[in-house]
PDB file of N, CA and C in Angstrom:
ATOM      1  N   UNK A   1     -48.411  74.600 199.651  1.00  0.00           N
ATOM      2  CA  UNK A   1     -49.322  73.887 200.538  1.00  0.00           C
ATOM      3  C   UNK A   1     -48.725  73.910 201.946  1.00  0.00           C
ATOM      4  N   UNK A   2     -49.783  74.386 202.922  1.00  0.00           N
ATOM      5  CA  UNK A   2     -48.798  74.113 204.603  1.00  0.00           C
ATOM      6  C   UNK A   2     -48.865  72.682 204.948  1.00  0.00           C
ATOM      7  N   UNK A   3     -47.844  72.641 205.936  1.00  0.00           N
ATOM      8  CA  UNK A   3     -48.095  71.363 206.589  1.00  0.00           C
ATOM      9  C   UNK A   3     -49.316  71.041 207.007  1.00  0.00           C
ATOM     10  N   UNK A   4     -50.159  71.799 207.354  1.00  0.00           N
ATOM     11  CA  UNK A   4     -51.249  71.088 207.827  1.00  0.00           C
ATOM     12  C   UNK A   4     -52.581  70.543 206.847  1.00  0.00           C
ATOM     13  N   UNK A   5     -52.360  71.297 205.982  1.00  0.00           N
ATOM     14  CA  UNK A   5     -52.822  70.902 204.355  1.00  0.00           C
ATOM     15  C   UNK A   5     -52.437  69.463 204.119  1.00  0.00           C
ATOM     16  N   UNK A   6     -50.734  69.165 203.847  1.00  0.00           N
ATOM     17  CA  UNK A   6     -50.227  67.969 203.782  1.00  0.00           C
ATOM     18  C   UNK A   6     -50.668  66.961 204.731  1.00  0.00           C
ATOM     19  N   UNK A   7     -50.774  67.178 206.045  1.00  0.00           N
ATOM     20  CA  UNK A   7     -50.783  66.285 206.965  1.00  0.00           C
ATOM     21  C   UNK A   7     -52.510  65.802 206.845  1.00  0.00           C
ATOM     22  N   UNK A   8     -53.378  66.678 206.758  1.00  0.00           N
ATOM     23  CA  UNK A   8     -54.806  66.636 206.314  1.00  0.00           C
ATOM     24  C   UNK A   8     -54.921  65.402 205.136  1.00  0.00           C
ATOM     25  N   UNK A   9     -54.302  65.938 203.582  1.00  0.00           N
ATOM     26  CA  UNK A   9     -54.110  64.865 202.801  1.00  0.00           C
ATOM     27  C   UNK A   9     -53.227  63.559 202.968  1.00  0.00           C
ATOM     28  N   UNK A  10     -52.534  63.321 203.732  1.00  0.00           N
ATOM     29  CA  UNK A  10     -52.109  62.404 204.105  1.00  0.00           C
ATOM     30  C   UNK A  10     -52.486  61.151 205.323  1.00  0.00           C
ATOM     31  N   UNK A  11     -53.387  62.105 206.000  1.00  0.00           N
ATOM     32  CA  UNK A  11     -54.300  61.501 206.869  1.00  0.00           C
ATOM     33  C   UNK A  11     -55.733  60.610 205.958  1.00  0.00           C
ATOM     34  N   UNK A  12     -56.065  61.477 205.146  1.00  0.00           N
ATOM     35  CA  UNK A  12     -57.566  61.196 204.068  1.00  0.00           C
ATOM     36  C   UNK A  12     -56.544  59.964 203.298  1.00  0.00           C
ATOM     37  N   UNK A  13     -55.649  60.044 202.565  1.00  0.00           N
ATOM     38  CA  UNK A  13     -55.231  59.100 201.884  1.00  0.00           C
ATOM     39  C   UNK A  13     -55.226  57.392 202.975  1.00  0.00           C
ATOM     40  N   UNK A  14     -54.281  57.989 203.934  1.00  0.00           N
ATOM     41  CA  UNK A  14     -54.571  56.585 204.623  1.00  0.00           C
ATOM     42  C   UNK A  14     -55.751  55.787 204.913  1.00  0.00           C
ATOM     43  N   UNK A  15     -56.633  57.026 205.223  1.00  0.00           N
ATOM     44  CA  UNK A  15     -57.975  56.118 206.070  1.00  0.00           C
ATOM     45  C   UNK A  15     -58.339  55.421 204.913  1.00  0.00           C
ATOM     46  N   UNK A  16     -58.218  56.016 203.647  1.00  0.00           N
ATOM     47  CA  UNK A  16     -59.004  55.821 202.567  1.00  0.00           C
ATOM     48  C   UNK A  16     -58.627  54.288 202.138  1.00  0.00           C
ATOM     49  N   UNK A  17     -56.919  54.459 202.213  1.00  0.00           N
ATOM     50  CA  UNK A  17     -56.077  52.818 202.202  1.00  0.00           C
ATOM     51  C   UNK A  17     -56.790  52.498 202.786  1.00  0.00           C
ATOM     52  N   UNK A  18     -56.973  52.005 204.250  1.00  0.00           N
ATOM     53  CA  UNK A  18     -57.377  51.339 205.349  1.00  0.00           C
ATOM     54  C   UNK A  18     -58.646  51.079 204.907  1.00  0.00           C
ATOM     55  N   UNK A  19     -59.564  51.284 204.357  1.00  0.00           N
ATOM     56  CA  UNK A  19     -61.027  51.244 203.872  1.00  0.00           C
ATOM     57  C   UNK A  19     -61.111  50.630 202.782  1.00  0.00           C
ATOM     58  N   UNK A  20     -60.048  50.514 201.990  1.00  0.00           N
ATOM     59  CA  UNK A  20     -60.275  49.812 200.859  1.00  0.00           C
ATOM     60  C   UNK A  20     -59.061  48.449 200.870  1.00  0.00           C
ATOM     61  N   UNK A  21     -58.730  48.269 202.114  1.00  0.00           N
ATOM     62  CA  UNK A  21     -57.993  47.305 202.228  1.00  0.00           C
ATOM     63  C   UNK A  21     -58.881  46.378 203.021  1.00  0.00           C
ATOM     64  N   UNK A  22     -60.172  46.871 204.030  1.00  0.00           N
ATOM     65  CA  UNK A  22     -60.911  46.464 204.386  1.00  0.00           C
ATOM     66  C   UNK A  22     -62.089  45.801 203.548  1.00  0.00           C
ATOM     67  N   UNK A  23     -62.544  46.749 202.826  1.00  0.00           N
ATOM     68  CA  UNK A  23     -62.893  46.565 202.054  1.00  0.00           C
ATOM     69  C   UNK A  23     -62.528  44.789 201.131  1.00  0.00           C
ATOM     70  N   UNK A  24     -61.484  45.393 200.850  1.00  0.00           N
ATOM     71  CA  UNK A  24     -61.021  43.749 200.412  1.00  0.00           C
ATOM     72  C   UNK A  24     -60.982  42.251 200.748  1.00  0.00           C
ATOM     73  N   UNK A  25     -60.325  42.714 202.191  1.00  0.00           N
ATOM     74  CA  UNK A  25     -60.116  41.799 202.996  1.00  0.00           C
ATOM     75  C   UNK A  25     -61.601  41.008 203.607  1.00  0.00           C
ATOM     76  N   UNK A  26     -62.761  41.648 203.452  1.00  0.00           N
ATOM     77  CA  UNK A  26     -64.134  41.119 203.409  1.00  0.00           C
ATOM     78  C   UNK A  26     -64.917  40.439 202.341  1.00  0.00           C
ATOM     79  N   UNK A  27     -63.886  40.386 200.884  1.00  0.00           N
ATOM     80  CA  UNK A  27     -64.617  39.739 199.561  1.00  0.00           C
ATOM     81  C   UNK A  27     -65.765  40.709 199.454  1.00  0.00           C
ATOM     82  N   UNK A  28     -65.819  42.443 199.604  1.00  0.00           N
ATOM     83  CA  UNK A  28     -66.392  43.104 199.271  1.00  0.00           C
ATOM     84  C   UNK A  28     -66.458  43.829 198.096  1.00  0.00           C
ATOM     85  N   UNK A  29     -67.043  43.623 196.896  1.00  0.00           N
ATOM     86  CA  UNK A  29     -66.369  44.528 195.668  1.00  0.00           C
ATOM     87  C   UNK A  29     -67.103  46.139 195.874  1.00  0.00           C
ATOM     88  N   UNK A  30     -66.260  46.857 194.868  1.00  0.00           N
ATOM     89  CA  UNK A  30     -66.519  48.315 194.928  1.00  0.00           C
ATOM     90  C   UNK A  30     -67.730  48.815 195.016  1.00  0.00           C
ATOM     91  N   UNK A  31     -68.702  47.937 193.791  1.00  0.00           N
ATOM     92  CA  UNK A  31     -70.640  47.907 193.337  1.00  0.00           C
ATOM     93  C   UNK A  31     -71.443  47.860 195.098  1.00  0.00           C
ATOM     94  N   UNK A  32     -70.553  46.796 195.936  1.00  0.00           N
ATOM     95  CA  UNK A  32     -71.859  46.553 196.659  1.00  0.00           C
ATOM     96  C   UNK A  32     -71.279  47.146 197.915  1.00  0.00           C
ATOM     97  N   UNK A  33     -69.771  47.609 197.870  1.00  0.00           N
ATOM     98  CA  UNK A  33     -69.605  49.013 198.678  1.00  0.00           C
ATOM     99  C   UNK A  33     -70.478  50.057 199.075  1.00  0.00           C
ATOM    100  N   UNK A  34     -70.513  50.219 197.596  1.00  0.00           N
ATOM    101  CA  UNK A  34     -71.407  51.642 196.942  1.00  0.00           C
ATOM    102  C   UNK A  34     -72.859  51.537 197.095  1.00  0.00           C
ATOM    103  N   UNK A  35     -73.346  50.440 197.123  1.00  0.00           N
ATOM    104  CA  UNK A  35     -74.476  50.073 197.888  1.00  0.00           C
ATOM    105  C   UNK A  35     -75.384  50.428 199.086  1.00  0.00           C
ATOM    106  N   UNK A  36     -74.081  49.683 199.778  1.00  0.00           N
ATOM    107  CA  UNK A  36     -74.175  49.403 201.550  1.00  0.00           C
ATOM    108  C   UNK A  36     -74.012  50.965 201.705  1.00  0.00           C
ATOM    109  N   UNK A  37     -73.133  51.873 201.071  1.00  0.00           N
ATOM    110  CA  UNK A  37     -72.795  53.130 201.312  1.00  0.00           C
ATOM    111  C   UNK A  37     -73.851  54.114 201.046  1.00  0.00           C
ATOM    112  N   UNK A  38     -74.490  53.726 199.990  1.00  0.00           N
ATOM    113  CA  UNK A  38     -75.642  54.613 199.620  1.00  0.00           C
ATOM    114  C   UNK A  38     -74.958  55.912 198.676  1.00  0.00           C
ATOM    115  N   UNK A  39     -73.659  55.639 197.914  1.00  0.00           N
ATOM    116  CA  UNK A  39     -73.062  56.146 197.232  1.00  0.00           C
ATOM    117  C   UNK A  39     -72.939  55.475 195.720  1.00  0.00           C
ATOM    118  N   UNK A  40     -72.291  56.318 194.723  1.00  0.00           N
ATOM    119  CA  UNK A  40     -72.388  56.320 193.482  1.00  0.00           C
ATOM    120  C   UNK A  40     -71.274  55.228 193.053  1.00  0.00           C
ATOM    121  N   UNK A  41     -71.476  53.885 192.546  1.00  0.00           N
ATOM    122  CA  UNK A  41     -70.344  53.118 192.621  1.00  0.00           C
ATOM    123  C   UNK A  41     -68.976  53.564 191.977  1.00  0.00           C
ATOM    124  N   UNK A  42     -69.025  54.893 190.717  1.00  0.00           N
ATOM    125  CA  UNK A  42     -67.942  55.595 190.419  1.00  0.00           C
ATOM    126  C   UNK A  42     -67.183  55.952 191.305  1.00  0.00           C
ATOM    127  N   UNK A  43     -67.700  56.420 192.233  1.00  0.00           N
ATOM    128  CA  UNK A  43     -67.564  57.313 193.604  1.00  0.00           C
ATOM    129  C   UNK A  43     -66.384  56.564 194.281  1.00  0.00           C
ATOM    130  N   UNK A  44     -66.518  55.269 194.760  1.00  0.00           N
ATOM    131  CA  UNK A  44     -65.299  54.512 195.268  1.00  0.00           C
ATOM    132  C   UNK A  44     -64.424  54.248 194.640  1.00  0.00           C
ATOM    133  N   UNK A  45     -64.557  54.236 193.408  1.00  0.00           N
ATOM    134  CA  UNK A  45     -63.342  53.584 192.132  1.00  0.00           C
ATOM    135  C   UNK A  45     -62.386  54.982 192.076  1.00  0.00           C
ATOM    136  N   UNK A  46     -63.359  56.253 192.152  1.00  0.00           N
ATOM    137  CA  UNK A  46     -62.196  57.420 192.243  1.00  0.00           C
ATOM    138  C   UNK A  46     -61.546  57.865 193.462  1.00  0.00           C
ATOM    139  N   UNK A  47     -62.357  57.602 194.905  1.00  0.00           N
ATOM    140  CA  UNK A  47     -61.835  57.692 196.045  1.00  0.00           C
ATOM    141  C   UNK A  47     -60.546  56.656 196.248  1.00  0.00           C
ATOM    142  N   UNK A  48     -60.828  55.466 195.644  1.00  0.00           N
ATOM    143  CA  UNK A  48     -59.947  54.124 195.933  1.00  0.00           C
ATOM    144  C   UNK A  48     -58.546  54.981 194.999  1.00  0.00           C
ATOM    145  N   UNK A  49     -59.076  55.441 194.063  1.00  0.00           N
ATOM    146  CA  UNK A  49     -57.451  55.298 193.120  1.00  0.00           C
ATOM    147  C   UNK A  49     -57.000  57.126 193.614  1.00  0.00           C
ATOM    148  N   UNK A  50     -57.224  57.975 194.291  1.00  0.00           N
ATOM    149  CA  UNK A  50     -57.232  58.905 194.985  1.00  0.00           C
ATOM    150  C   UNK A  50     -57.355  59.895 193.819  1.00  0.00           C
ATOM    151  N   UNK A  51     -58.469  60.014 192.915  1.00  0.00           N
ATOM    152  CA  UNK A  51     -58.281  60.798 191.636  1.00  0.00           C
ATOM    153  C   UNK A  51     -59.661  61.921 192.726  1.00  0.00           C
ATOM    154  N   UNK A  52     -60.170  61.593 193.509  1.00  0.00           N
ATOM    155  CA  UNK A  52     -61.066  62.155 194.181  1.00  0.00           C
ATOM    156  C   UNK A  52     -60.947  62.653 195.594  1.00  0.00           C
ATOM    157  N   UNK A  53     -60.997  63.205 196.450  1.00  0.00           N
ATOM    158  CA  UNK A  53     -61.103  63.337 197.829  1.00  0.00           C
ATOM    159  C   UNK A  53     -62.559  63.246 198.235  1.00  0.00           C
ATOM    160  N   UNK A  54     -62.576  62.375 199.221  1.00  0.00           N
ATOM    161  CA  UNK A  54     -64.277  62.035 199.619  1.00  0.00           C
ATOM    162  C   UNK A  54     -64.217  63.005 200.941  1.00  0.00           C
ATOM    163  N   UNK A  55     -65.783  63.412 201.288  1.00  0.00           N
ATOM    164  CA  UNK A  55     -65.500  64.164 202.500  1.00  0.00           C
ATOM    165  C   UNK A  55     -65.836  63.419 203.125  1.00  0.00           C
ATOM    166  N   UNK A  56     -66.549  63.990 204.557  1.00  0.00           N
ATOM    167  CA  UNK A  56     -66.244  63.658 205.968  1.00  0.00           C
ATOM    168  C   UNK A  56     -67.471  62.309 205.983  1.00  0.00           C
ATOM    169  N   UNK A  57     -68.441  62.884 205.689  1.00  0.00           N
ATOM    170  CA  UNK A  57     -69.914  62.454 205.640  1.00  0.00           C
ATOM    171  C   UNK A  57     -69.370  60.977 204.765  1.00  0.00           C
ATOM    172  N   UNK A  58     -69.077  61.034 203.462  1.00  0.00           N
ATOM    173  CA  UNK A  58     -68.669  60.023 202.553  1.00  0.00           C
ATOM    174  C   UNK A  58     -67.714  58.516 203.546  1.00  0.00           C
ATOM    175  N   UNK A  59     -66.973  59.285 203.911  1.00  0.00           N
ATOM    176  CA  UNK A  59     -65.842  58.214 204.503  1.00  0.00           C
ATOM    177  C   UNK A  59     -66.611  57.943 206.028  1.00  0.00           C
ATOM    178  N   UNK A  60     -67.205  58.006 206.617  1.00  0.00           N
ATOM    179  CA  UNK A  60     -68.058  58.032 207.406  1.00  0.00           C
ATOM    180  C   UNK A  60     -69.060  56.817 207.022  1.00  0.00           C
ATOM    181  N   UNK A  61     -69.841  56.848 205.647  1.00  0.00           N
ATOM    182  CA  UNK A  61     -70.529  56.262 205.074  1.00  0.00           C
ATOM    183  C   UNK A  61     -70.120  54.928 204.718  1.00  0.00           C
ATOM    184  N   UNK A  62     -68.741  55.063 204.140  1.00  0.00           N
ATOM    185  CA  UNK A  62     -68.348  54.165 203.888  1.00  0.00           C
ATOM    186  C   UNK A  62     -67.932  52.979 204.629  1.00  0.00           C
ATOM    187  N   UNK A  63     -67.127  53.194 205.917  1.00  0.00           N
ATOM    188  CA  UNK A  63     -66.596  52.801 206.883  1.00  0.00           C
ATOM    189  C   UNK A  63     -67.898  51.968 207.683  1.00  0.00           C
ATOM    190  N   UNK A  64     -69.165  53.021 207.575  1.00  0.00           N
ATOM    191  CA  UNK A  64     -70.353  52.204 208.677  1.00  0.00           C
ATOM    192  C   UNK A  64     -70.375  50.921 207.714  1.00  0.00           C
ATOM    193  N   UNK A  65     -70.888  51.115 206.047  1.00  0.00           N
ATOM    194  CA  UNK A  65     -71.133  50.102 205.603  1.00  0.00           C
ATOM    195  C   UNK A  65     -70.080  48.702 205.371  1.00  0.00           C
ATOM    196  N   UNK A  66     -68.775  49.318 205.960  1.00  0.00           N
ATOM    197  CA  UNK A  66     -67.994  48.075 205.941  1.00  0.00           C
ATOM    198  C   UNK A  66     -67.879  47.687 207.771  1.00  0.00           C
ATOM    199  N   UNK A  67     -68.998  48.266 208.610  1.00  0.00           N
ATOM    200  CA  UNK A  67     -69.141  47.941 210.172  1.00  0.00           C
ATOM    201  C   UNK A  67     -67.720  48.066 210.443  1.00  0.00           C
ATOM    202  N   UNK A  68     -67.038  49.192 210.542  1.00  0.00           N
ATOM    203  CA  UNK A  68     -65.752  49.537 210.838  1.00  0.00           C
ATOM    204  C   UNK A  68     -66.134  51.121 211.460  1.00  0.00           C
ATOM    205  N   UNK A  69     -65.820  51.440 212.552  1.00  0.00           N
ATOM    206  CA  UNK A  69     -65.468  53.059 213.297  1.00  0.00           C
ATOM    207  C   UNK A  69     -64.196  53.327 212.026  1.00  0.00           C
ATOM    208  N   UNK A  70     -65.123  54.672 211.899  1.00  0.00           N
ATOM    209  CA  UNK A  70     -64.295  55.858 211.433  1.00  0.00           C
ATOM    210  C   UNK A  70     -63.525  56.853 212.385  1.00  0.00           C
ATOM    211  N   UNK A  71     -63.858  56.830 213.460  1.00  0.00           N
ATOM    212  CA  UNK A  71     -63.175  57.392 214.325  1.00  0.00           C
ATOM    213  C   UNK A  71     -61.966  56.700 214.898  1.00  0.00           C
ATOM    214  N   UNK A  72     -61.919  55.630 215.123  1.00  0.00           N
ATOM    215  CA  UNK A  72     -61.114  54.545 215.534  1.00  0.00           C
ATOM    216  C   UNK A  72     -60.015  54.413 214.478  1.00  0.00           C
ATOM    217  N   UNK A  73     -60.353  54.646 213.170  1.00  0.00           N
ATOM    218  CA  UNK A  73     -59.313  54.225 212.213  1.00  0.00           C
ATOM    219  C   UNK A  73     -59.121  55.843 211.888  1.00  0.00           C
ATOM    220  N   UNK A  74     -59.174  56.752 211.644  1.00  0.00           N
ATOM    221  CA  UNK A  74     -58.965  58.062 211.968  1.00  0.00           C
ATOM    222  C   UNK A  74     -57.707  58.622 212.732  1.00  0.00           C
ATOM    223  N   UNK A  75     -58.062  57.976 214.103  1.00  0.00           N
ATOM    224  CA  UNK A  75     -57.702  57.808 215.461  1.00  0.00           C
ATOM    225  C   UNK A  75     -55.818  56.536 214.953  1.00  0.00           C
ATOM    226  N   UNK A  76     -56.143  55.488 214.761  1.00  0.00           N
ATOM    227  CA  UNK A  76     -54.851  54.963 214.383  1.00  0.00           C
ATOM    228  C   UNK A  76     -54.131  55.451 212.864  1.00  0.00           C
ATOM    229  N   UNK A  77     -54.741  56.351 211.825  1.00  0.00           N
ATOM    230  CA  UNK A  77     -54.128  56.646 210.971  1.00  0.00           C
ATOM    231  C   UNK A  77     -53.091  57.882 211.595  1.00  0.00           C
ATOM    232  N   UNK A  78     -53.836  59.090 212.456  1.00  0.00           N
ATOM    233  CA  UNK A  78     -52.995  59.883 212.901  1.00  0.00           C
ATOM    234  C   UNK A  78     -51.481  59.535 213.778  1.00  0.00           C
ATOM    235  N   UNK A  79     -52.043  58.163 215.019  1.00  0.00           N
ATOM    236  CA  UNK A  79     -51.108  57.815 215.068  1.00  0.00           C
ATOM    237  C   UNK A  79     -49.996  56.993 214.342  1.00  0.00           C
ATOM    238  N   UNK A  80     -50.060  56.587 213.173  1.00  0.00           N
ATOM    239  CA  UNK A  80     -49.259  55.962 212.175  1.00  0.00           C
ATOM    240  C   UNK A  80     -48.420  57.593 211.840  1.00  0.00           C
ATOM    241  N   UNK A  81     -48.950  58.618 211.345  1.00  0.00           N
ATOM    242  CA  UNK A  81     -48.429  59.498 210.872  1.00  0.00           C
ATOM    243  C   UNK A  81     -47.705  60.356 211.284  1.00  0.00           C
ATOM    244  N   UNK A  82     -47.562  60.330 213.401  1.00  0.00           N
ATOM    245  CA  UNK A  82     -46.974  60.624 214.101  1.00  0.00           C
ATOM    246  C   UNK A  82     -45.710  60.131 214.083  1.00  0.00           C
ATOM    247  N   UNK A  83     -45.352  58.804 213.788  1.00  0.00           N
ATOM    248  CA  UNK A  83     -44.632  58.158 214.484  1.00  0.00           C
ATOM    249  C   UNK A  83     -44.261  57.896 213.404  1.00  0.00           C
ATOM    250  N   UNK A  84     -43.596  58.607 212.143  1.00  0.00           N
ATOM    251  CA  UNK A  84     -43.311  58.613 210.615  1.00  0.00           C
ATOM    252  C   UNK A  84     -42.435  59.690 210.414  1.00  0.00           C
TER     253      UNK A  84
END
């Protein structure tokens, strides 16, 4: 795998943390995630435990329905991963 492969999956893993820590931190469960998301409630339970990679569109989806920028947290995951 190149680094930029790694750095790619390591970027998706975080946001994905960050989304489901949000997630939490709102008394949001996974069902009405998947809801607000307009996604398959399986769908977050495998993104959450990283047995899945969600794409762009998905985490996008997800993020609006928790009223959180995906770009913004995108944007501070890279810099977390810089400075690591």
């Amino acid at each position: 795998m190149s680094s930029q492969d790694l750095h790619a999956e390591k970027l998706v893993r975080l946001v994905v943390k960050r989304l489901a820590e949000a997630r939490i931190a709102q008394g949001m469960s996974k069902n009405r995630l998947a809801v607000l998301a307009g996604i398959d409630p399986k769908a977050v339970a495998f993104i959450e435990k990283g047995e899945r990679s969600p794409t762009l569109h998905t985490l996008a989806k997800m993020a609006r329905a928790l009223d959180l920028s995906l770009g913004f947290m995108v944007t501070e995951a890279e810099n977390d991963l810089g400075s690591r």
